[in-house]
Every structure is written in C-alpha cells, then in structure tokens.
N, C-alpha and C. Protein backbone atom coordinates (compact mmCIF):
# COMPACT_ATOMS: atom_id res chain seq x y z
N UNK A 1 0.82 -1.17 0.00
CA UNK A 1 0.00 0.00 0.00
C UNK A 1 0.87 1.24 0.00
N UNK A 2 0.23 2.47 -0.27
CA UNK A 2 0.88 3.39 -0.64
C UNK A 2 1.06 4.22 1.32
N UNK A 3 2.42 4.30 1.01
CA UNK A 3 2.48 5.43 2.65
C UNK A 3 2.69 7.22 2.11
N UNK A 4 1.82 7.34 2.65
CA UNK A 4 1.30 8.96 2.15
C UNK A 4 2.02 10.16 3.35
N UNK A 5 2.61 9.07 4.20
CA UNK A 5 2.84 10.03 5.45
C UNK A 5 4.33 10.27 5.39
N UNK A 6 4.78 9.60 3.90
CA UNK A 6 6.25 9.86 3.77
C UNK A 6 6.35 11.53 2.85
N UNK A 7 5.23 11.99 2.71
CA UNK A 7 4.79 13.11 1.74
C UNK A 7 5.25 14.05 2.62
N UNK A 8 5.18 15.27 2.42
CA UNK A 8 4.83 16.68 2.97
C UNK A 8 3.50 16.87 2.13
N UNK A 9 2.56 17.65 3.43
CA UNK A 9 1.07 17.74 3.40
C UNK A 9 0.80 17.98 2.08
N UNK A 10 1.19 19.10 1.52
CA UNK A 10 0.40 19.89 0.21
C UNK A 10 0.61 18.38 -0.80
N UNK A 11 1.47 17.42 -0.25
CA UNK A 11 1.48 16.42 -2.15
C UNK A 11 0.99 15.35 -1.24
N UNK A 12 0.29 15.01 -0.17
CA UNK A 12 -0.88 14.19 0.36
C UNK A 12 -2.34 14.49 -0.05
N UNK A 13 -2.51 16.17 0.09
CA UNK A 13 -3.57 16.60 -0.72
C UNK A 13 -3.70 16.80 -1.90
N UNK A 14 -2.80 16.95 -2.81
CA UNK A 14 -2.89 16.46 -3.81
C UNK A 14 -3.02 14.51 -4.55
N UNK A 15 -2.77 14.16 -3.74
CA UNK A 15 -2.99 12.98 -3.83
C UNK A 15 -4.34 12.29 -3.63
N UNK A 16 -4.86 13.01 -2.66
CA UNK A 16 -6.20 13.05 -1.99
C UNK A 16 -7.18 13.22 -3.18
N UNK A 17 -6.55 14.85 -3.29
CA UNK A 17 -7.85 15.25 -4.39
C UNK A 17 -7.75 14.09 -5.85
N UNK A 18 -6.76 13.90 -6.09
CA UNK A 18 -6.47 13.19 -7.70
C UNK A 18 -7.09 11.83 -7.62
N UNK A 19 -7.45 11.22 -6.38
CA UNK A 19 -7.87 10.13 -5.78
C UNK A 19 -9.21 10.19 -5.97
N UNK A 20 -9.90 11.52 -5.37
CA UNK A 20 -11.23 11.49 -5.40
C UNK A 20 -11.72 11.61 -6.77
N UNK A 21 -11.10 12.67 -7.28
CA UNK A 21 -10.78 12.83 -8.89
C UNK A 21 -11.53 11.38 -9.68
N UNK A 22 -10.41 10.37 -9.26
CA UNK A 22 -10.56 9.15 -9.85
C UNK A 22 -11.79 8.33 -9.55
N UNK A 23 -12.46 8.41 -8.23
CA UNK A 23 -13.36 7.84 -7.87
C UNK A 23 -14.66 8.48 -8.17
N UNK A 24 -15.11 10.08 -8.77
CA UNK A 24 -15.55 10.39 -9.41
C UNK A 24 -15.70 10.16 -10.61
N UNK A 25 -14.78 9.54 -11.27
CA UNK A 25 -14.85 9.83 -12.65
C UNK A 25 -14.76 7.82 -13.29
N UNK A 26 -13.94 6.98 -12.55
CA UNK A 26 -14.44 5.57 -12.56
C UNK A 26 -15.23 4.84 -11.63
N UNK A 27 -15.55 5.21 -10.34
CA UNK A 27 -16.51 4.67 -9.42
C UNK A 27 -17.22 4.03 -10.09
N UNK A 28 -17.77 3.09 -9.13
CA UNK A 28 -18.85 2.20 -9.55
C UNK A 28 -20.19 2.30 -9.37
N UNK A 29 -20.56 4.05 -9.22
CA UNK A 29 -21.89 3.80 -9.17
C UNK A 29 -22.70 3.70 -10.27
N UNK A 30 -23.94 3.05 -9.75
CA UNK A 30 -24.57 2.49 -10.51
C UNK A 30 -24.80 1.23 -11.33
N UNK A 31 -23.07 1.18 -11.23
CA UNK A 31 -23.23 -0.69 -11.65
C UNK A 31 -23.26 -1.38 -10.53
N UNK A 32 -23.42 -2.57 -11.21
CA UNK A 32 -23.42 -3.92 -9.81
C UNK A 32 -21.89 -3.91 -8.78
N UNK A 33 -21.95 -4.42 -8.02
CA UNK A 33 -20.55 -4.23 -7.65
C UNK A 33 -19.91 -5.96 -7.61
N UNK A 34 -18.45 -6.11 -7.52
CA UNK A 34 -18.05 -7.46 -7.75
C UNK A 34 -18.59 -8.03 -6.85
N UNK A 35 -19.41 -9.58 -7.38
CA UNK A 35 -20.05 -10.37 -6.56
C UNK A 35 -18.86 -11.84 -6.20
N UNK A 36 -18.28 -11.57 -7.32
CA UNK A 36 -17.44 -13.10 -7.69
C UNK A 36 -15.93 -13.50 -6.78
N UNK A 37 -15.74 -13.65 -5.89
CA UNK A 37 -14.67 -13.57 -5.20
C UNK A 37 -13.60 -14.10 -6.30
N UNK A 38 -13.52 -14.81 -6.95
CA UNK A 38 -12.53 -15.11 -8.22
C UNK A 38 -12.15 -13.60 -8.96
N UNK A 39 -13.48 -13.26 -9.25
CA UNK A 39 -13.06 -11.80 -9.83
C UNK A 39 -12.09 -10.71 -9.14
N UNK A 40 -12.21 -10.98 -7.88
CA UNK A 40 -11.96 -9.80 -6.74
C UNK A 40 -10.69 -10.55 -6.56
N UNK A 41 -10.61 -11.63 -6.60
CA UNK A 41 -8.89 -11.93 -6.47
C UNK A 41 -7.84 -11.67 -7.76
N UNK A 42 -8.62 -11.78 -9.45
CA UNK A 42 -7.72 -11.51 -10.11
C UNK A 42 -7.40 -10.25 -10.39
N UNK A 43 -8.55 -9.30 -9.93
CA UNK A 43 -8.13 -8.17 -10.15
C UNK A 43 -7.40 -7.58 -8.81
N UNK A 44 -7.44 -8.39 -7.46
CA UNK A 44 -6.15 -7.78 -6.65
C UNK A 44 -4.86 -8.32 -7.24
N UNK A 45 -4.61 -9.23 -7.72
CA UNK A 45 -3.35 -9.77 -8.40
C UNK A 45 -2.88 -9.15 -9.57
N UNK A 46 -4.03 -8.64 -10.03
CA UNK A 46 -3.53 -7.50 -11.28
C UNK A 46 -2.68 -6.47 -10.23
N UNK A 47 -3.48 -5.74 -10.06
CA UNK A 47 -2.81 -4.64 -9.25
C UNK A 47 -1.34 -4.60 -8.60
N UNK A 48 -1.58 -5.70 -7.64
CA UNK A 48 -0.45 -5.62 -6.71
C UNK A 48 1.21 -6.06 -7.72
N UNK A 49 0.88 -6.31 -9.49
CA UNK A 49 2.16 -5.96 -9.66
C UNK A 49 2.15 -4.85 -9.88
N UNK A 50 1.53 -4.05 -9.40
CA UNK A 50 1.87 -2.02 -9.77
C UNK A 50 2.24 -1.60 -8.65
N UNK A 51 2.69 -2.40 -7.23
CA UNK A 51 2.86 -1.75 -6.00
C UNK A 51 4.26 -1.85 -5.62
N UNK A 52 5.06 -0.83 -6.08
CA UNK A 52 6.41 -0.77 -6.38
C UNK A 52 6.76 -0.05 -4.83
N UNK A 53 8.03 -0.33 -4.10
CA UNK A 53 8.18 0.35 -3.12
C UNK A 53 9.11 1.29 -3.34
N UNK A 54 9.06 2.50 -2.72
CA UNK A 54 9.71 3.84 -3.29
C UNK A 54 10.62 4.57 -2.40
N UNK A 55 10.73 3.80 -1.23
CA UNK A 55 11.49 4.45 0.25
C UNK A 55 12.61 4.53 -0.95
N UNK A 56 13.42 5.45 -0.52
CA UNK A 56 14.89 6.37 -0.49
C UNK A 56 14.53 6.72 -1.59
N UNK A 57 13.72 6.58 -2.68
CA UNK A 57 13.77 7.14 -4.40
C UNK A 57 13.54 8.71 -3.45
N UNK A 58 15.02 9.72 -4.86
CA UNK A 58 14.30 10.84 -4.58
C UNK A 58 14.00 11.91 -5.84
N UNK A 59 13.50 12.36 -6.26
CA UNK A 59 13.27 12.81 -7.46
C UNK A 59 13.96 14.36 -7.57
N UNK A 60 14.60 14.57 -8.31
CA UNK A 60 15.13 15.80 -8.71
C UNK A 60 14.79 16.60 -9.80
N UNK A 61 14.16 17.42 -10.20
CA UNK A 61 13.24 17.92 -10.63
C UNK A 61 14.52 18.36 -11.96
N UNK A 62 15.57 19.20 -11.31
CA UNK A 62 16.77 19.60 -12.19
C UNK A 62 17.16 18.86 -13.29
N UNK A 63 17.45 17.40 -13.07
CA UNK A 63 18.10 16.34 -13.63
C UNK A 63 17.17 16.70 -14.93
N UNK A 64 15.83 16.56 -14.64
CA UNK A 64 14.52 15.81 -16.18
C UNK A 64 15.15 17.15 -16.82
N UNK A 65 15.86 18.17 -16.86
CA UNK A 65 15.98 19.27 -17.84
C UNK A 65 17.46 19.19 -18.57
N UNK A 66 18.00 18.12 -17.82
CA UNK A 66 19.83 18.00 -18.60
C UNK A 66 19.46 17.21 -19.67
C-alpha cells in the first residue's frame, strides 16, 4: 500500500484530491458491484504488480531538464 505520510502535506492533498478525482470519474456507481470472489482476487493480483516500493527514491526535478 501506498504510505502517504512519507509526503509533505500539500502532495498528500494532492494525492487526496487526484484520488477522489478518480473515484468520481471511474466509481462504480450504478453498476453492480463485484459479486465473484474469483473476480476480486484476479483483479487484486492485477494490481499488486503495480505496488512498487519507493522508500529512499528521490526525485530531482533539475536532472529531467539536462
């Protein structure tokens, strides 16, 4: 899972908002929601290869312009 508390506030709230963002704009309302526990497991197994861990990465904003 993602640790948000490694942030400084203003890019937690941004994270926040881009989150809600997303749940506005793919949420599931209105459709059915997953009934199929098969379903709900392949799509956590999808996912969790996107859960990359990021401790010490640090991004330098300078570098992307050399």
């Amino acid at each position: 899972m993602l640790d948000l508390s490694v942030l400084p506030r203003k890019a937690q709230d941004e994270l926040l908002d881009f989150y809600q963002f997303l749940v506005e704009r793919y949420g599931i309302k209105g459709r059915k929601s997953i009934s199929s526990k098969k379903v709900q497991v392949n799509i956590d197994a999808f996912f969790d290869k996107y859960n990359i861990d990021l401790k010490g990465f640090t991004f330098n904003r300078d570098e992307i312009y050399e």
